[in-house]
Protein backbone atom coordinates (compact mmCIF):
# COMPACT_ATOMS: atom_id res chain seq x y z
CA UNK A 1 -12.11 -65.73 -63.17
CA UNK A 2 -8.96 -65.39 -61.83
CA UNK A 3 -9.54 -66.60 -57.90
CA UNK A 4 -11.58 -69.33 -58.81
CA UNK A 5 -10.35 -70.61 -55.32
CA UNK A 6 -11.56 -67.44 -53.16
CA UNK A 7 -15.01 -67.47 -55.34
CA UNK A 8 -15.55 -71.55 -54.57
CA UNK A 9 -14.73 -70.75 -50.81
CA UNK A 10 -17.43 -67.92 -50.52
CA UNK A 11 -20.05 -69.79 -52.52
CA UNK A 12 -19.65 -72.96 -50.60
CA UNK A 13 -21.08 -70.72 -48.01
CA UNK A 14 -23.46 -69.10 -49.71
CA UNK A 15 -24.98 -71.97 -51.37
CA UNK A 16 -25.01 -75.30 -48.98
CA UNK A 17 -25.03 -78.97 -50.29
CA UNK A 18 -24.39 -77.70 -53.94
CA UNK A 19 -20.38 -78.40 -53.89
CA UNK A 20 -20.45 -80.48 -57.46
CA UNK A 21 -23.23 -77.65 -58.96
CA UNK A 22 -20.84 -75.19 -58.18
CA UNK A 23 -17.76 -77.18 -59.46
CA UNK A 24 -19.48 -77.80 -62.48
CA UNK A 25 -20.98 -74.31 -63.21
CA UNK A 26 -17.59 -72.56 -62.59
CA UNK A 27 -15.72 -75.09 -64.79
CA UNK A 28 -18.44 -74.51 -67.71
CA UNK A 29 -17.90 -70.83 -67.10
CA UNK A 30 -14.21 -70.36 -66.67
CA UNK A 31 -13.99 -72.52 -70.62
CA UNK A 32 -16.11 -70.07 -71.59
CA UNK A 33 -19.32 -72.39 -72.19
CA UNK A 34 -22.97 -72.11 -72.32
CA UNK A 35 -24.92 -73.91 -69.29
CA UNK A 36 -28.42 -76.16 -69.36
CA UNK A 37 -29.36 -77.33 -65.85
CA UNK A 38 -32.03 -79.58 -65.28
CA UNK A 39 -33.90 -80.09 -62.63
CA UNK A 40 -37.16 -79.83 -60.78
CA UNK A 41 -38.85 -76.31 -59.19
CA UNK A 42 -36.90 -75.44 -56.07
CA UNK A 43 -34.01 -77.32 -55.96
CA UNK A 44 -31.80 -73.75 -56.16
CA UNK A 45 -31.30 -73.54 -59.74
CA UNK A 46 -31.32 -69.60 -59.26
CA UNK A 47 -30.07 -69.03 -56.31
CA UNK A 48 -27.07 -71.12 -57.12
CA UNK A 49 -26.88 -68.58 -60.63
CA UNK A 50 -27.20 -65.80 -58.49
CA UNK A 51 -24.68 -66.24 -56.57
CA UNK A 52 -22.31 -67.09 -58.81
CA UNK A 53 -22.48 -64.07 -60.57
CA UNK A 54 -22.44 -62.33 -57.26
CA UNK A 55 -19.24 -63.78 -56.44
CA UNK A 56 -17.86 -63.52 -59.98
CA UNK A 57 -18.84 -59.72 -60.08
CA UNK A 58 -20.58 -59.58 -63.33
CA UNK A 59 -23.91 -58.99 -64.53
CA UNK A 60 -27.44 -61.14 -64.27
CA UNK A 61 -30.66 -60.79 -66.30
CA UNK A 62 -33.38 -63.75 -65.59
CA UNK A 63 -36.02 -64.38 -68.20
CA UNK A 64 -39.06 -66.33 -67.39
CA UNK A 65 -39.49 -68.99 -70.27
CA UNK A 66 -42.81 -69.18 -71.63
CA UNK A 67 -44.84 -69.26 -74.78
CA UNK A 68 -45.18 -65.37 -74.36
CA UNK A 69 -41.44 -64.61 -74.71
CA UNK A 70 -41.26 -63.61 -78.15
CA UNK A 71 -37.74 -62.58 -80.04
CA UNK A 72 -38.85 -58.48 -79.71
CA UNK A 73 -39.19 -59.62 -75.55
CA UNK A 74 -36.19 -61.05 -75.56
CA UNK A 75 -33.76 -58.56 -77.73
CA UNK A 76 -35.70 -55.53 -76.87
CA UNK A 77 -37.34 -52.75 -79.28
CA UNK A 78 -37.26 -49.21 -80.60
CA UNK A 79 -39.44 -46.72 -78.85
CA UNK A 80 -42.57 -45.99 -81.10
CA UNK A 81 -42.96 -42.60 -79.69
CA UNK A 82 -39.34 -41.62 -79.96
CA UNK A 83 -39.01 -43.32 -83.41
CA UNK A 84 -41.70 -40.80 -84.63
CA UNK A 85 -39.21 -37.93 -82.95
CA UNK A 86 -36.14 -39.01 -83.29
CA UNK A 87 -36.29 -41.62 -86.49
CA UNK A 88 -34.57 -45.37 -85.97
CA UNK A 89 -31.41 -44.25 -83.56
CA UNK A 90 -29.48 -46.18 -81.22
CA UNK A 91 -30.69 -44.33 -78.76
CA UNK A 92 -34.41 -44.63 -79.20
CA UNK A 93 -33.34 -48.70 -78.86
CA UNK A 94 -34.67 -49.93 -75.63
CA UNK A 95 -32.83 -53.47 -74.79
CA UNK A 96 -34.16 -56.56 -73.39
CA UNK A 97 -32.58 -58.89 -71.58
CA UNK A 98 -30.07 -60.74 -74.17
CA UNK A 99 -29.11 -57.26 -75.47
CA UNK A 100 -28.15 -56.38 -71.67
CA UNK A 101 -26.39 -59.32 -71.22
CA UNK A 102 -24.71 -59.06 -74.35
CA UNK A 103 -23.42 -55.31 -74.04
CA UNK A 104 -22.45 -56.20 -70.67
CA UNK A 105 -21.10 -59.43 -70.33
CA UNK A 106 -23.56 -60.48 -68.16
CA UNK A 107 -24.88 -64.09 -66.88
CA UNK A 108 -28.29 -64.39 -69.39
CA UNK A 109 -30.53 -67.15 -67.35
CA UNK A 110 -33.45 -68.22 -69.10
CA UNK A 111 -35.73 -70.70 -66.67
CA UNK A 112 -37.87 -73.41 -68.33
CA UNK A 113 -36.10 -73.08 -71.38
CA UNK A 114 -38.43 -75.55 -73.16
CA UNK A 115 -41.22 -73.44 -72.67
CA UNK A 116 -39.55 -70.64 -75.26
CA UNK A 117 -41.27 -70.83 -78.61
CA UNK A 118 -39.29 -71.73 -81.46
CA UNK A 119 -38.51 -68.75 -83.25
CA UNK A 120 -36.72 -67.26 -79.75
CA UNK A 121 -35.17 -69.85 -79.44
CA UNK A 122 -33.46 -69.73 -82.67
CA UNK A 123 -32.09 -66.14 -81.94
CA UNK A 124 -30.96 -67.47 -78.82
CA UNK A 125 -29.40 -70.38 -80.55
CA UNK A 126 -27.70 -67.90 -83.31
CA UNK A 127 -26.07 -65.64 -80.19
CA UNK A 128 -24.72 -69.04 -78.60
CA UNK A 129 -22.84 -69.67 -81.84
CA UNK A 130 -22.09 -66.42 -83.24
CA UNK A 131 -21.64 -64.55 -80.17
CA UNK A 132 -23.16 -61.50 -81.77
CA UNK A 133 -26.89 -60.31 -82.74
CA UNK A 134 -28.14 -58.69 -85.44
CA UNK A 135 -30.84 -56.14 -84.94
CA UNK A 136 -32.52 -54.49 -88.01
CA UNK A 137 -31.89 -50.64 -88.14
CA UNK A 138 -29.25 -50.72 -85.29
CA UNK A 139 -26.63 -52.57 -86.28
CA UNK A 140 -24.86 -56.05 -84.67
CA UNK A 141 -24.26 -56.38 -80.88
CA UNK A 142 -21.00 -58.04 -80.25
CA UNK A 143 -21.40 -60.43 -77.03
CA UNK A 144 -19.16 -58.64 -74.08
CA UNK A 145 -16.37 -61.13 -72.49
CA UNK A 146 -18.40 -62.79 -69.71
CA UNK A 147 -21.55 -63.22 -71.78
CA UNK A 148 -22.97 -66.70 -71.39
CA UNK A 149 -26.19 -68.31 -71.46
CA UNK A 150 -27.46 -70.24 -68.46
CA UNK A 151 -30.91 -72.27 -69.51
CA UNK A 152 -32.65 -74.38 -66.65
CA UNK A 153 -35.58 -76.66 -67.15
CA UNK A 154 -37.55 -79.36 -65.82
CA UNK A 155 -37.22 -82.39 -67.20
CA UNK A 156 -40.02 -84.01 -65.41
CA UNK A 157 -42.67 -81.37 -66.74
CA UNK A 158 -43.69 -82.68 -70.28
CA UNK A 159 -47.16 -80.28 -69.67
CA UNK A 160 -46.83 -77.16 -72.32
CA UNK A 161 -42.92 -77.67 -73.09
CA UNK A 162 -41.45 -78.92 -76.58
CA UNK A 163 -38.64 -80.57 -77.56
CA UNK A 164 -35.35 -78.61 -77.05
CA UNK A 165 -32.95 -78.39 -80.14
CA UNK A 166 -29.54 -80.33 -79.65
CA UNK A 167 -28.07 -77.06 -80.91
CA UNK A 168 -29.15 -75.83 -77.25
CA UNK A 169 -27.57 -78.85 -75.70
């Protein structure tokens, strides 16, 4: 994040009317924090995210949250056919989302975040603090510098959310 100046320039035109979102996001970023945006369906949650990794030349990986994202979704899973091949190898791993963003310092945004069930959320919490993730018969995934977690959610949608641990906050 070295030309924070040049990469505020070329999002202000990228993304109009979102001056103090982009302050704010690059700030969090650049102290090497964890983002939750709220705010209601198409007010450029994304497209703000988007861009920002754009500009900052690093990786994104969007997950949908929903009551269907399970932890195996999320962190990804061996290949039963090559298991039965190959046995439990690294390479017979085939990575979700947070183990992209994790390997590659990548931008992880997960959209209506309090729509995740529980249990993924916990893992997610766990990366946030430990900046690594354990996954049984591979080994630990140290987070890459850039990794970060983006959450967005609607605040004004109480209709098949729950209550979002502080931990998140």
């Amino acid at each position: 994040m070295s030309d924070l100046r040049g990469v505020r320039q070329r999002l202000r035109a990228r993304v109009v009317g979102r001056e103090r979102e982009v302050e704010l996001v690059l700030a969090a970023l650049d102290a090497g924090r964890h983002i939750v945006i709220e705010g209601p369906p198409g007010t450029g949650k994304s497209t703000l995210l988007r861009a920002v990794a754009h500009e900052l030349g690093i990786g994104f990986e969007f997950v949908e949250g929903n009551a269907e994202l399970t932890p195996a979704r999320l962190v990804g899973h061996f290949d039963p056919a090559r298991v039965l091949d190959e046995g439990y190898a690294a390479d017979v791993f085939v990575d979700g989302p947070l183990t992209t963003a994790l390997r590659e310092g990548a931008l992880l945004y997960v959209e209506e975040i309090n729509r995740v069930p529980e249990e993924t959320l916990n893992v997610l919490i766990t990366v946030m603090s430990e900046r690594e993730l354990h996954v049984p018969r591979l080994d630990r995934i140290a987070a890459a510098d850039g990794f970060r977690l983006v959450a967005a959610m609607n605040p004004f949608d109480a209709v098949g959310t729950a209550r979002i641990s502080s931990a998140i906050y």
